[in-house]
Protein backbone atom coordinates (compact mmCIF):
# COMPACT_ATOMS: atom_id res chain seq x y z
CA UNK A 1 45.43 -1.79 -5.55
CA UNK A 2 43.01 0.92 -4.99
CA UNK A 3 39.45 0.20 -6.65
CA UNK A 4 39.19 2.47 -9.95
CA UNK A 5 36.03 4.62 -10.40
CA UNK A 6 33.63 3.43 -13.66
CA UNK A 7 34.77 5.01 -16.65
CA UNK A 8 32.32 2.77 -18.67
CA UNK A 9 28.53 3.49 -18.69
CA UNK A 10 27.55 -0.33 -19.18
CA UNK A 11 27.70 -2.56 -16.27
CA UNK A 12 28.37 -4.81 -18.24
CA UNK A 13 30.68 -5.48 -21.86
CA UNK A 14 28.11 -7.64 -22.84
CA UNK A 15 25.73 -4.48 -22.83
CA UNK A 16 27.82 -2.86 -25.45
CA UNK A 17 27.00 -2.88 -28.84
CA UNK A 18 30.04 -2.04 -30.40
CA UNK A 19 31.77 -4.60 -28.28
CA UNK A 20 29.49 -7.09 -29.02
CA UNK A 21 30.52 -6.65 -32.74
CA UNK A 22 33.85 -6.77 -32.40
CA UNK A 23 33.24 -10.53 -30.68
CA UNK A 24 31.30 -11.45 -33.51
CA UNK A 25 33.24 -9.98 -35.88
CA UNK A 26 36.42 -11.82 -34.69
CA UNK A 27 35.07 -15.21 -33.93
CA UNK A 28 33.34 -14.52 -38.07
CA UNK A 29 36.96 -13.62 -39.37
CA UNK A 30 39.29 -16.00 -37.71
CA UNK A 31 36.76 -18.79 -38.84
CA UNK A 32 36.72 -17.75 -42.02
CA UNK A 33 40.55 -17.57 -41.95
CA UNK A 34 40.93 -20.72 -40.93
CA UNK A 35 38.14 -22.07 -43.75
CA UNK A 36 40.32 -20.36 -46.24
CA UNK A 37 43.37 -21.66 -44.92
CA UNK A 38 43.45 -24.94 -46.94
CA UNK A 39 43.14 -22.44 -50.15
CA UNK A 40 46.21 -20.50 -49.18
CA UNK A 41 44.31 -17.21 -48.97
CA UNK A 42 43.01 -14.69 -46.60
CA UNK A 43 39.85 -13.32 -45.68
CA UNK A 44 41.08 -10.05 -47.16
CA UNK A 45 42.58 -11.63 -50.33
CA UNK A 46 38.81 -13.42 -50.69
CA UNK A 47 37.36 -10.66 -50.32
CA UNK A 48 39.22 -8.52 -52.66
CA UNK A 49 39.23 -11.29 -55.30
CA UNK A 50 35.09 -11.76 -54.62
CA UNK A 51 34.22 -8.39 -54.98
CA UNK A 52 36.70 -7.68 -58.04
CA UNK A 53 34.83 -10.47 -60.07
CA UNK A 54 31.46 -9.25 -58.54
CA UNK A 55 32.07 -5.50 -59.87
CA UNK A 56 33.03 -7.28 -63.26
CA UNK A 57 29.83 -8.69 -63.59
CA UNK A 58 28.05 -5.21 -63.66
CA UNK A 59 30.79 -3.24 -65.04
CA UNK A 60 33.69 -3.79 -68.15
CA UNK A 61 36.28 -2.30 -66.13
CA UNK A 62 37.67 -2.78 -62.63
CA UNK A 63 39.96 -0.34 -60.71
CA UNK A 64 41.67 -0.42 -57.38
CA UNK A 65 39.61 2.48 -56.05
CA UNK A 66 36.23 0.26 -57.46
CA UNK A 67 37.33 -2.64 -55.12
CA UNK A 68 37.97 -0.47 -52.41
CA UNK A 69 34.85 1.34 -52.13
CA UNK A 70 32.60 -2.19 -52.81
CA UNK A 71 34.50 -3.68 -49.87
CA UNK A 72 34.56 -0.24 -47.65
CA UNK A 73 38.46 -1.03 -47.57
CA UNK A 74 41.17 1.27 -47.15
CA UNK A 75 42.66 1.34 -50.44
CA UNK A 76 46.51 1.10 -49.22
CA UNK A 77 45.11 -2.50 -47.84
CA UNK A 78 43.50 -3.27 -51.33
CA UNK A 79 47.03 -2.38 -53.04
CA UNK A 80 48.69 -4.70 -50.82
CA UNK A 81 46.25 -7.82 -51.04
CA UNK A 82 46.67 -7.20 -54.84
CA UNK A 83 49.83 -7.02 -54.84
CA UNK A 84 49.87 -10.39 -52.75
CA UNK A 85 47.16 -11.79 -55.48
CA UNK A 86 49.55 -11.17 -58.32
CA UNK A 87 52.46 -12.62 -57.00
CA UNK A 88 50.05 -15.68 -56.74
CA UNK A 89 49.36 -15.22 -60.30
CA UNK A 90 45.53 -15.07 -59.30
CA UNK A 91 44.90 -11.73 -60.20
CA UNK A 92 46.65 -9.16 -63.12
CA UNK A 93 46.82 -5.86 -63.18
CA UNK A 94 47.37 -3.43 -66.09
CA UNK A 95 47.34 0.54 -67.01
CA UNK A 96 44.35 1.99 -68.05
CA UNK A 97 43.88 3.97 -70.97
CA UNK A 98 41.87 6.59 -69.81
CA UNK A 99 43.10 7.27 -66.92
CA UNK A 100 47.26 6.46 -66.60
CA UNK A 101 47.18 6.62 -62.89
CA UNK A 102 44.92 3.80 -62.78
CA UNK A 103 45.14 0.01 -63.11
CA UNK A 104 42.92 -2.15 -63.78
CA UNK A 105 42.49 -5.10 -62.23
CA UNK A 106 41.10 -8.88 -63.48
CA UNK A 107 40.85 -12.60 -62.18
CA UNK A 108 43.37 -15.21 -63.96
CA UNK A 109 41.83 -17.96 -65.14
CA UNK A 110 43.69 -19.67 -61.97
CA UNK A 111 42.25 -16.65 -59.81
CA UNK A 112 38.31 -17.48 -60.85
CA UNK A 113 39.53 -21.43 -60.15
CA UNK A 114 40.63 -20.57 -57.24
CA UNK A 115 36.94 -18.40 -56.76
CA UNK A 116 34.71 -20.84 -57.92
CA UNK A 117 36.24 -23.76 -55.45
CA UNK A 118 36.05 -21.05 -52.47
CA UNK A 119 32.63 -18.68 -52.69
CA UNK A 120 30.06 -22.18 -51.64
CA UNK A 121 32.39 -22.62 -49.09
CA UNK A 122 32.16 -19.12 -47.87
CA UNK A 123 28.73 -18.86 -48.36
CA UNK A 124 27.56 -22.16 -46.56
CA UNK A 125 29.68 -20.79 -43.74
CA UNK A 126 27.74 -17.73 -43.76
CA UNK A 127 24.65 -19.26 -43.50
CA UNK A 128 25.56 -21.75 -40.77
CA UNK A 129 27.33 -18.84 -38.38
CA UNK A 130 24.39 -16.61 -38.95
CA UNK A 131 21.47 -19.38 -38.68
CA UNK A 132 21.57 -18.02 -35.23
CA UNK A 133 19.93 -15.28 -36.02
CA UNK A 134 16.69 -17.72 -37.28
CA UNK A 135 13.68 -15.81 -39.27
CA UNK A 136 15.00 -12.20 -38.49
CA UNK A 137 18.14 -13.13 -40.73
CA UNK A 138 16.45 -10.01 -43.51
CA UNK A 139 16.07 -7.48 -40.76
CA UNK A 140 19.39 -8.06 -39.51
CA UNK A 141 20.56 -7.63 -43.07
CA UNK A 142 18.77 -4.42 -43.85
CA UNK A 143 20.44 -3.23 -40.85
CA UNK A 144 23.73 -3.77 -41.50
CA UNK A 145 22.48 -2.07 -44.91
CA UNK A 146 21.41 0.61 -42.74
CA UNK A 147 24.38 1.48 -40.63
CA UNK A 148 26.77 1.26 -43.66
CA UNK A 149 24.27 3.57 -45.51
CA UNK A 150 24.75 5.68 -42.58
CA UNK A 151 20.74 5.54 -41.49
C-alpha cells in the first residue's frame, strides 16, 4: 500500500485540541453513563432533568426551548429525552397558557427523588475526573465559559 501524503498539520493526534476533547469528553460521558446506570437514566436524561429543576429555581416557568438553550442541546434531542422522562413518570409536561405551542415542563415528585439521590453523585464524580486539573481547576472553568460565550 502506497504511503499517503499528510493531510493533517499535527504530527501528532495528541497535538490536537479538538481531538483531545473529544477523548476527554468520551472517557467523561461513558463514565458518567455508567455512574447513572444503576439509576436507570442517561447522561442526557440527567442532564435534561438537572437543568429543568435548575431553570425552576430562577424562573416560575419551564419550556422545552428553556432546557434546550441552558444545556446548548438540540431541541429535537430535548423532546425526545422528555418524552423518555415522562414515560418514566419523572417528568410532566403540560400546555401553556400564553403561548399554546409551548409546554411546560416540571419534575414529579419521583423525578426530584430520583434528582436528589443522583446530583452528589454526579458532582463528586466531577470533582474526582477533573482533580487532574489541580489549582487551575477556575481557569479551566472560565474557559470553557469562554469558548461557549464564543470569546
Amino acid at each position: 500500500m502506497a504511503r499517503k501524503p499528510p493531510i493533517f498539520s499535527y504530527k501528532k493526534a495528541e497535538d490536537s485540541t479538538g481531538f483531545l476533547l473529544w477523548q476527554v469528553m468520551t472517557i467523561w460521558q461513558r463514565n458518567l453513563n455508567a455512574l447513572l446506570k444503576p439509576f436507570d437514566l442517561t447522561h442526557g436524561q440527567f442532564v435534561v432533568m438537572a437543568s429543568t429543576y435548575w431553570l425552576h429555581l430562577h424562573n416560575q416557568t419551564v419550556t422545552q426551548i428553556d432546557i434546550a438553550l441552558h444545556a446548548k442541546m438540540d431541541p429535537m434531542v430535548v423532546s425526545n429525552i422528555l418524552k423518555i422522562l415522562v414515560q418514566k413518570k419523572l417528568i410532566v409536561r403540560t400546555h401553556s397558557s400564553i403561548d399554546t405551542r409551548a409546554k411546560l415542563v416540571e419534575l414529579t415528585e419521583k423525578g426530584i427523588s430520583l434528582l436528589n439521590s443522583t446530583v452528589k453523585e454526579v458532582e463528586n464524580f466531577d470533582k474526582k475526573f477533573f482533580s487532574k486539573i489541580g489549582k487551575d481547576i477556575s481557569f479551566f472553568n472560565k474557559s470553557l465559559q469562554n469558548i461557549i460565550e464564543g470569546k
